[in-house]
N, C-alpha and C. Protein backbone atom coordinates (compact mmCIF):
# COMPACT_ATOMS: atom_id res chain seq x y z
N UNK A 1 0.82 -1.20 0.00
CA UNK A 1 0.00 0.00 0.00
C UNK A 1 0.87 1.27 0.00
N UNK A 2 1.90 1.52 1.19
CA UNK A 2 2.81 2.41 0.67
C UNK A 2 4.10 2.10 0.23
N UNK A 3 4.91 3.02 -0.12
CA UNK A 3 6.10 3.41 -1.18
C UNK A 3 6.94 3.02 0.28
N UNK A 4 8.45 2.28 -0.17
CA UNK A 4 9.72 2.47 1.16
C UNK A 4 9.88 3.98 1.53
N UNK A 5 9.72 4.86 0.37
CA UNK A 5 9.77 5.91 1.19
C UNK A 5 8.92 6.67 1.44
N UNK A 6 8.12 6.47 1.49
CA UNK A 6 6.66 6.96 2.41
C UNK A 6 6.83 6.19 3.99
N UNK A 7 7.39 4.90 4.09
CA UNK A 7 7.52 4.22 5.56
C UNK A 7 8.72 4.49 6.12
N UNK A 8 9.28 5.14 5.60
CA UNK A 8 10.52 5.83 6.08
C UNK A 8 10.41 7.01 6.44
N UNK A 9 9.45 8.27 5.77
CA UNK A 9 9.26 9.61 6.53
C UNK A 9 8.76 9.47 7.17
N UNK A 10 7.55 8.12 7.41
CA UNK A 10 6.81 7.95 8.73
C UNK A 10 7.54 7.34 9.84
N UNK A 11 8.51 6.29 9.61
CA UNK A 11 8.79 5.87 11.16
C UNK A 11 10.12 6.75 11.48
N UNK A 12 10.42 7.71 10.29
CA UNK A 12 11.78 8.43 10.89
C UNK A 12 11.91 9.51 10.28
N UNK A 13 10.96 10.67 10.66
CA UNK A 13 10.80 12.02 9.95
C UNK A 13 11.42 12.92 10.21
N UNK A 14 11.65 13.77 9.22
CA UNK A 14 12.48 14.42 9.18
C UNK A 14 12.53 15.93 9.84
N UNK A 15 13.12 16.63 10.48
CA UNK A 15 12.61 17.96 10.97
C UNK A 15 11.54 18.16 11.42
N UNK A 16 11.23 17.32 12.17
CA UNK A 16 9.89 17.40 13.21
C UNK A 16 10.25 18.60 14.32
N UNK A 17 9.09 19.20 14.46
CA UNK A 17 9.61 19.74 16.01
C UNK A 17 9.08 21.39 15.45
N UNK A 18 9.13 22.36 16.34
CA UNK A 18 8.61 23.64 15.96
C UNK A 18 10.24 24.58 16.09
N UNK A 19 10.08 25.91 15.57
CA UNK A 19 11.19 26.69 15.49
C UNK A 19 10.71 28.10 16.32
N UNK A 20 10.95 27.76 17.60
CA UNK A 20 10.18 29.22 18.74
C UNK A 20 10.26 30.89 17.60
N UNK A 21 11.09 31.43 17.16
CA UNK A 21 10.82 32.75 16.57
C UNK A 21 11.14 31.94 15.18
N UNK A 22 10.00 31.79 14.62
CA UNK A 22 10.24 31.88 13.01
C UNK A 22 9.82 32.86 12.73
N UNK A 23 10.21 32.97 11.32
CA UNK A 23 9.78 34.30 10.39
C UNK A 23 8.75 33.90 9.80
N UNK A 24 8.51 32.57 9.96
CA UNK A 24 6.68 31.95 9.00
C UNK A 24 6.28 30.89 9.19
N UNK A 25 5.03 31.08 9.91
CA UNK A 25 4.13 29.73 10.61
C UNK A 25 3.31 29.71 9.42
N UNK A 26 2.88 28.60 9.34
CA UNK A 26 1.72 28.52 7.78
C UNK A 26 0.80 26.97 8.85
N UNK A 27 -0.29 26.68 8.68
CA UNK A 27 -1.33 25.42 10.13
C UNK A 27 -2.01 25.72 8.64
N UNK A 28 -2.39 24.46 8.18
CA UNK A 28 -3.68 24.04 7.40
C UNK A 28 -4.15 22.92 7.82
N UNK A 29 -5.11 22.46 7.88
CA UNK A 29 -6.12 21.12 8.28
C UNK A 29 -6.96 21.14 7.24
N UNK A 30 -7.75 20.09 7.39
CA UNK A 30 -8.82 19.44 6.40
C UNK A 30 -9.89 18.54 7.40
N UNK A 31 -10.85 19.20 7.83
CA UNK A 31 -11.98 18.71 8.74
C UNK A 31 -12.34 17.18 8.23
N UNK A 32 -12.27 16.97 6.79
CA UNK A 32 -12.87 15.72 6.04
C UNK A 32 -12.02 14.86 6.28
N UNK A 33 -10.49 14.70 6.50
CA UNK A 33 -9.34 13.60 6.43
C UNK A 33 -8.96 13.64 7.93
N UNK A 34 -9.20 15.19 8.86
CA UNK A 34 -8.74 15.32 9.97
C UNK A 34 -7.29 15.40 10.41
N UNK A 35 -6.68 15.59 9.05
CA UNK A 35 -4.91 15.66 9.22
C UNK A 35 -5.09 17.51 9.35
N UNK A 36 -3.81 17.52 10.38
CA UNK A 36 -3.65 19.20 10.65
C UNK A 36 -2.16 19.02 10.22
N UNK A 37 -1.54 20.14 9.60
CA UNK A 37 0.17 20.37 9.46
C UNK A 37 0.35 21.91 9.95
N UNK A 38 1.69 22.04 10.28
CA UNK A 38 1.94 23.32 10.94
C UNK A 38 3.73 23.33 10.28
N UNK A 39 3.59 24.43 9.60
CA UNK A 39 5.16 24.70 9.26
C UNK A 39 5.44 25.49 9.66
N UNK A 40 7.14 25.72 10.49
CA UNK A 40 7.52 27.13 10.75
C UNK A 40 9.00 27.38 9.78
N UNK A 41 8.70 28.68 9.41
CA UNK A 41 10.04 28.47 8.31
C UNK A 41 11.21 29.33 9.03
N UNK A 42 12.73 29.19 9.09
CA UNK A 42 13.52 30.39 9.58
C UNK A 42 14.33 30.61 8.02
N UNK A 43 13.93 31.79 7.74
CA UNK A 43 14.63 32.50 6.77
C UNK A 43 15.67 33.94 6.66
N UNK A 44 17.02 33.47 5.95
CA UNK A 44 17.78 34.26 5.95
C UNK A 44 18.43 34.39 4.63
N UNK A 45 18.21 36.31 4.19
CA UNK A 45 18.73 36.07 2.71
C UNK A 45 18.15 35.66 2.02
N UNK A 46 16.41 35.34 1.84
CA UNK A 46 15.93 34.79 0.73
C UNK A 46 16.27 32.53 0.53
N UNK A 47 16.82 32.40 1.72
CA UNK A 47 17.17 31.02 2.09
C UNK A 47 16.34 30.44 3.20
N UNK A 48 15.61 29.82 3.12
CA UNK A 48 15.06 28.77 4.04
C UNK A 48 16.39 28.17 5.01
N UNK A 49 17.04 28.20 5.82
CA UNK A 49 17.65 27.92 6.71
C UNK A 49 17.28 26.73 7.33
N UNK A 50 16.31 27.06 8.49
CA UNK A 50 15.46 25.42 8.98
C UNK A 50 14.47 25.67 8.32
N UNK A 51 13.33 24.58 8.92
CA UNK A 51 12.06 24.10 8.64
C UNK A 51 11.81 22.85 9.63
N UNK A 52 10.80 23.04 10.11
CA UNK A 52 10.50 22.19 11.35
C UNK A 52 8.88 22.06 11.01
N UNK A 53 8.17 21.21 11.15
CA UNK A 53 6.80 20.59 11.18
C UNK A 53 6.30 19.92 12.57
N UNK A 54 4.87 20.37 12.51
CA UNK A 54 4.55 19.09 13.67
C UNK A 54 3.03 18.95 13.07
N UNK A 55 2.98 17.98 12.74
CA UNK A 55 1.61 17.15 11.75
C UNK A 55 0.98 16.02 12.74
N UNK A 56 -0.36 16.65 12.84
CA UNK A 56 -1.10 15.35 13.52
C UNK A 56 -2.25 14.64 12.43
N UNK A 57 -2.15 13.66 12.22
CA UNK A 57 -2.56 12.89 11.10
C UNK A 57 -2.27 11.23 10.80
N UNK A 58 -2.58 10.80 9.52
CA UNK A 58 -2.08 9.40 9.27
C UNK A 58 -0.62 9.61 9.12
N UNK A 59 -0.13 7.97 8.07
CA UNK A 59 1.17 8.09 7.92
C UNK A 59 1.66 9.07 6.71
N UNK A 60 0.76 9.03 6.02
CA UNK A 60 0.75 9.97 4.44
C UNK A 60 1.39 11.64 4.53
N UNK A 61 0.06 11.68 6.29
CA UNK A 61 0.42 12.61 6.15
C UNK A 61 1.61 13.56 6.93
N UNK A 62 2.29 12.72 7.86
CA UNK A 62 3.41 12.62 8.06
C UNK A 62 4.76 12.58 7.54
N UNK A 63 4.71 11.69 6.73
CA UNK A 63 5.58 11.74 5.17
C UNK A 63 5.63 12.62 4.12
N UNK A 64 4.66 13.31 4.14
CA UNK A 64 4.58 14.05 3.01
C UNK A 64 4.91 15.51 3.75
N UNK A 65 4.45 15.59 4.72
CA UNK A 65 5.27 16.80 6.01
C UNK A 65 6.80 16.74 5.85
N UNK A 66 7.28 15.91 6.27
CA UNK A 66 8.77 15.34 6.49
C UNK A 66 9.42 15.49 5.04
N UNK A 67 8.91 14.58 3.75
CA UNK A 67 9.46 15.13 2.99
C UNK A 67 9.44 16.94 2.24
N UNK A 68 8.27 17.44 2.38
CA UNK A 68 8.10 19.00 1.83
C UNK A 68 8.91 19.80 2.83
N UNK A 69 9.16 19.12 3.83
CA UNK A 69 10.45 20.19 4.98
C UNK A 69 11.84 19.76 3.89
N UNK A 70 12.30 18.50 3.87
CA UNK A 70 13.10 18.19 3.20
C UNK A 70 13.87 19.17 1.34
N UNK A 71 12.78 18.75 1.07
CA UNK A 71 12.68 19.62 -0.23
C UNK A 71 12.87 20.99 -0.34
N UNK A 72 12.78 21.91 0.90
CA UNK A 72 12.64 23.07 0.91
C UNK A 72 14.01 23.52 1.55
N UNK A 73 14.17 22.80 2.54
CA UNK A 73 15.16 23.58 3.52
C UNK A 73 17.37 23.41 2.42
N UNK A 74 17.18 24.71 2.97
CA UNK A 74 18.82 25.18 2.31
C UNK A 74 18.02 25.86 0.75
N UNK A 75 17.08 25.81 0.42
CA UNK A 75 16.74 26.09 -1.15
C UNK A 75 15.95 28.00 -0.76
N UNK A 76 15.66 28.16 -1.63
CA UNK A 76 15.27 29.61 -1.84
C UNK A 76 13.97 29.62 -2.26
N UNK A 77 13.64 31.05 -1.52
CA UNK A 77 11.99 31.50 -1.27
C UNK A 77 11.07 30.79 -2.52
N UNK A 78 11.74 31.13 -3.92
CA UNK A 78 11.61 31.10 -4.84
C UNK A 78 11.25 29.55 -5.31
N UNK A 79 12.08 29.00 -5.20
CA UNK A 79 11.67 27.46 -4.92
C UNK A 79 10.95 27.15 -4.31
N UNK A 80 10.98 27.38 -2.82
CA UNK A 80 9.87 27.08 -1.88
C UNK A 80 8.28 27.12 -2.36
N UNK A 81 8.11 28.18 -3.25
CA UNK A 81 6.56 28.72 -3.57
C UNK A 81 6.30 27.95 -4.70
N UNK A 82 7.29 27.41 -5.51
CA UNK A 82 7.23 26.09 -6.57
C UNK A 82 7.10 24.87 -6.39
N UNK A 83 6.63 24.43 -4.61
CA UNK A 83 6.79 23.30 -4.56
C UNK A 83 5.30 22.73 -4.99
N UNK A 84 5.57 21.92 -5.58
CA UNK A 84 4.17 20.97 -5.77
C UNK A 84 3.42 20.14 -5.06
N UNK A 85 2.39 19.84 -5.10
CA UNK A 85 1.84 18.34 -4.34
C UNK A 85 2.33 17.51 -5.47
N UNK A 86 2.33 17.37 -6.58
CA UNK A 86 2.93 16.43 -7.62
C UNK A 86 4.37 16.10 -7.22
N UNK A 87 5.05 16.93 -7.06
CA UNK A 87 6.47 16.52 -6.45
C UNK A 87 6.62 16.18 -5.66
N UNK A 88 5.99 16.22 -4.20
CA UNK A 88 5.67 15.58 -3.27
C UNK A 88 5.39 14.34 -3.07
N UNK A 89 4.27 13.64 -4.28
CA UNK A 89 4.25 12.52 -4.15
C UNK A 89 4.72 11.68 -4.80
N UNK A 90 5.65 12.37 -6.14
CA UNK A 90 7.07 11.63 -6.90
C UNK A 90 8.32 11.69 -5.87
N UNK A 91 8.79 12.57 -4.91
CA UNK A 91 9.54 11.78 -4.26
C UNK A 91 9.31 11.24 -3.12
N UNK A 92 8.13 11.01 -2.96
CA UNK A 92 7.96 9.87 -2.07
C UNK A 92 7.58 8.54 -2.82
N UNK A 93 7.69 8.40 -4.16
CA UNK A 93 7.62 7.31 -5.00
C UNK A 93 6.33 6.80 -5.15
N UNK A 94 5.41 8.04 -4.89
CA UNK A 94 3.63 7.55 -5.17
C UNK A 94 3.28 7.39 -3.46
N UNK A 95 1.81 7.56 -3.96
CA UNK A 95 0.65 7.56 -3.09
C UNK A 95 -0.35 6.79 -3.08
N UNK A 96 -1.07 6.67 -2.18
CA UNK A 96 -2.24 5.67 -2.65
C UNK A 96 -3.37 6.95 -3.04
N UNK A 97 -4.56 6.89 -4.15
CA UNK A 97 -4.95 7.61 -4.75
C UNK A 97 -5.69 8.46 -3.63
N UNK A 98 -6.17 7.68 -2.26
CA UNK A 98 -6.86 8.34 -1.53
C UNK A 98 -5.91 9.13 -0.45
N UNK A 99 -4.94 8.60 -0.82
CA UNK A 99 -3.82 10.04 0.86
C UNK A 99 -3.46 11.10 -0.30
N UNK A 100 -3.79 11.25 -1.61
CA UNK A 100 -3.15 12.38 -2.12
C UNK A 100 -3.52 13.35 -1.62
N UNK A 101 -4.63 13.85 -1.13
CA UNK A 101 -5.07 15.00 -0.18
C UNK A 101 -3.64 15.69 0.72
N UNK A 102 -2.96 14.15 1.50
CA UNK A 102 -2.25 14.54 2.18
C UNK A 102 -1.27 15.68 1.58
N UNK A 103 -0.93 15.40 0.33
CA UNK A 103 0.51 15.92 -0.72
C UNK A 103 -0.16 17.24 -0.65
N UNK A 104 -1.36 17.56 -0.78
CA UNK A 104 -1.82 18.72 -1.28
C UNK A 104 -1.69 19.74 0.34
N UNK A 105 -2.25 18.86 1.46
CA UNK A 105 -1.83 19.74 2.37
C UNK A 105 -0.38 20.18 2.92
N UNK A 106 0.57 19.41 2.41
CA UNK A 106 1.33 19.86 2.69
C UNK A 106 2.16 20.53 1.62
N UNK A 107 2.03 20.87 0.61
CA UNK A 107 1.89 22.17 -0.07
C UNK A 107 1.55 23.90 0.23
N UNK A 108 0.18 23.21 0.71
CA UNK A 108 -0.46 24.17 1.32
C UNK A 108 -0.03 24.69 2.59
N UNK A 109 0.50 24.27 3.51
CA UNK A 109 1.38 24.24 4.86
C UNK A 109 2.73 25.12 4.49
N UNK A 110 3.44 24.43 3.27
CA UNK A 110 4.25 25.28 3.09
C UNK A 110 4.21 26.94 2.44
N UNK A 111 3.09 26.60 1.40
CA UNK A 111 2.36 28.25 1.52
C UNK A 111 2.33 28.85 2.40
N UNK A 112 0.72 28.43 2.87
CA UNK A 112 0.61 29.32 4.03
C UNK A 112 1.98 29.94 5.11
N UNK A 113 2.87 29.10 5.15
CA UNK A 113 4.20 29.65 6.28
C UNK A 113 4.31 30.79 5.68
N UNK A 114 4.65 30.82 4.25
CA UNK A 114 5.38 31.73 3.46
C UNK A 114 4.12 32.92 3.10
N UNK A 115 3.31 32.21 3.00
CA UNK A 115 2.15 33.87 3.04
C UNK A 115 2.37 34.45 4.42
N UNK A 116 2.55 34.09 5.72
CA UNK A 116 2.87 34.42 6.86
C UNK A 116 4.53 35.15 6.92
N UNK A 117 5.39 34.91 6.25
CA UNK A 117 6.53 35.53 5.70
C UNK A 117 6.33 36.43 5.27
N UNK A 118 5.79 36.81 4.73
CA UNK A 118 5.86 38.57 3.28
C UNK A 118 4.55 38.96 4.31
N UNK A 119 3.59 38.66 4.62
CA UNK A 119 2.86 39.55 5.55
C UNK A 119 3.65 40.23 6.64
N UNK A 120 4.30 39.50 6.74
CA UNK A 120 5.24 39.87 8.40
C UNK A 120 6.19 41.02 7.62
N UNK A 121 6.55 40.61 6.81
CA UNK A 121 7.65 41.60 6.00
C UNK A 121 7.08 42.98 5.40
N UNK A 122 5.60 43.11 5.37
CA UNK A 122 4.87 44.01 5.07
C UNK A 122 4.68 43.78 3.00
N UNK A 123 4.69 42.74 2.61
CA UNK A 123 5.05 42.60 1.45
C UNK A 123 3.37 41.72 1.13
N UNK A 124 2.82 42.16 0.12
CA UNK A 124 1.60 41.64 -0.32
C UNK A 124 1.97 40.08 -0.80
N UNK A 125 1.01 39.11 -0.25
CA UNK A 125 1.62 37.82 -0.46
C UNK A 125 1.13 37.34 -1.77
N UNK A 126 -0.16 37.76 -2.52
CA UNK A 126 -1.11 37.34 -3.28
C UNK A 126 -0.41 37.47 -4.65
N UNK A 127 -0.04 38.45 -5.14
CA UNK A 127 1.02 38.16 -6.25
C UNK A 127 2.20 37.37 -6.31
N UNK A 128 2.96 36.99 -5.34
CA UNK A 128 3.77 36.43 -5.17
C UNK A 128 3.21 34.65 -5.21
N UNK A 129 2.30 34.77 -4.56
CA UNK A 129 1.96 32.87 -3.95
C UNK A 129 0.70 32.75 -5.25
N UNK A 130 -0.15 33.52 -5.55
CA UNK A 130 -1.19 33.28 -6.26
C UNK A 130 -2.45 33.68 -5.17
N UNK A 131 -3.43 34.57 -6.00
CA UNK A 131 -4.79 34.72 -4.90
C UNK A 131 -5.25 33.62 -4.44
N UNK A 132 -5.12 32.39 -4.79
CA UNK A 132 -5.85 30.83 -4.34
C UNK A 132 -4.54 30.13 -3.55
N UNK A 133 -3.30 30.62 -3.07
CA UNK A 133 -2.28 29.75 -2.62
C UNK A 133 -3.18 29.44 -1.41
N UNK A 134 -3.77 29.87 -0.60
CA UNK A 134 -4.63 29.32 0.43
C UNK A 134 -5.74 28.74 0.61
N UNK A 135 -6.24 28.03 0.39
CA UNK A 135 -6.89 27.22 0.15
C UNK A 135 -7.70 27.12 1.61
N UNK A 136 -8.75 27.53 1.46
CA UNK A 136 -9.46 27.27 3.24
C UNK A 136 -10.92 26.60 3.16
N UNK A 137 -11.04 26.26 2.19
CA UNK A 137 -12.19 25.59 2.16
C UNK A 137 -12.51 24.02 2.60
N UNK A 138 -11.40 23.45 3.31
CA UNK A 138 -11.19 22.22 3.60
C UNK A 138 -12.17 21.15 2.66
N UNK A 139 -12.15 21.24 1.71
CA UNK A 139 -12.85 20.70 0.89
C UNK A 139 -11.86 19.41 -0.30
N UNK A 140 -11.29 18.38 -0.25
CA UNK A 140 -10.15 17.35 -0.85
C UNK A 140 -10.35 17.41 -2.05
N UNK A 141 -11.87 17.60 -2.67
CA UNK A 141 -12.19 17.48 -4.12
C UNK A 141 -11.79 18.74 -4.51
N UNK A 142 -12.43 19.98 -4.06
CA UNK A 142 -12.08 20.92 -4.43
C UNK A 142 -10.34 21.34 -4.75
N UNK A 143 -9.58 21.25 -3.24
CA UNK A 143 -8.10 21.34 -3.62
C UNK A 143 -6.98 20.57 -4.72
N UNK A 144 -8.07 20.15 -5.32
CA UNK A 144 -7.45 18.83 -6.18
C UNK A 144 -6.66 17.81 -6.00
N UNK A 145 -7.18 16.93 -5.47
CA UNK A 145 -7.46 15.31 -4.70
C UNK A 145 -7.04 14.63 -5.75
């Protein structure tokens, strides 16, 4: 059912844990799956530095936390706002069709941090991320499931 490395971000994830003064908290949930993610980003220079998560959820969505910290951290703002749920669940080597939700929230997790970044910075986030990077309608079909 899952990928080796999907059972690998779950029994040994990566950058778990919160970052007390970040520069960008981003918390999305989904009432329908009941997975919550919380990213805090520390940025310096346009560099993601750390990235720390704490996801309460299945294993999907644990993994897919662990890896989108992965993917991001040492890389640039710029990247960061390019990350995909599609890439998400190519390097975790696939999903089962029903945790893709998970990939999408944690996309969205990493948004939201970073819309919480340029707000803090006094910088309009909506051109930068897209008017829809937030997604609050907790709705799986809608976010594209």
């Amino acid at each position: 059912m899952y990928t080796e490395q999907v059972m690998e971000h779950f029994t040994n994830p990566r950058n778990m844990g919160e970052i007390a003064d970040a520069d960008g908290v981003g918390e999305v949930g989904n009432a329908k799956c009941g997975d919550i993610m919380k990213i805090f980003l520390k940025i310096k220079d346009g560099i993601i530095e750390d990235v720390k998560f704490k996801t309460y959820g299945c294993a999907s969505a644990i993994a897919t936390s662990s890896i989108a910290t992965e993917m991001i951290k040492g890389h640039s703002i710029e990247e960061a706002v390019a990350l995909s749920n599609k890439a998400v669940v190519e390097a975790l080597g696939g999903l089962p069709a029903h945790k893709i939700h998970c990939s999408v929230l944690a996309e969205q997790a990493v948004k939201a941090a970073l819309w919480n970044y340029y707000d803090k910075q006094g910088i309009d986030p909506a051109p930068i991320l897209g008017e829809n990077a937030l997604c609050d309608c907790h709705d799986c079909d809608h976010c594209g499931e």
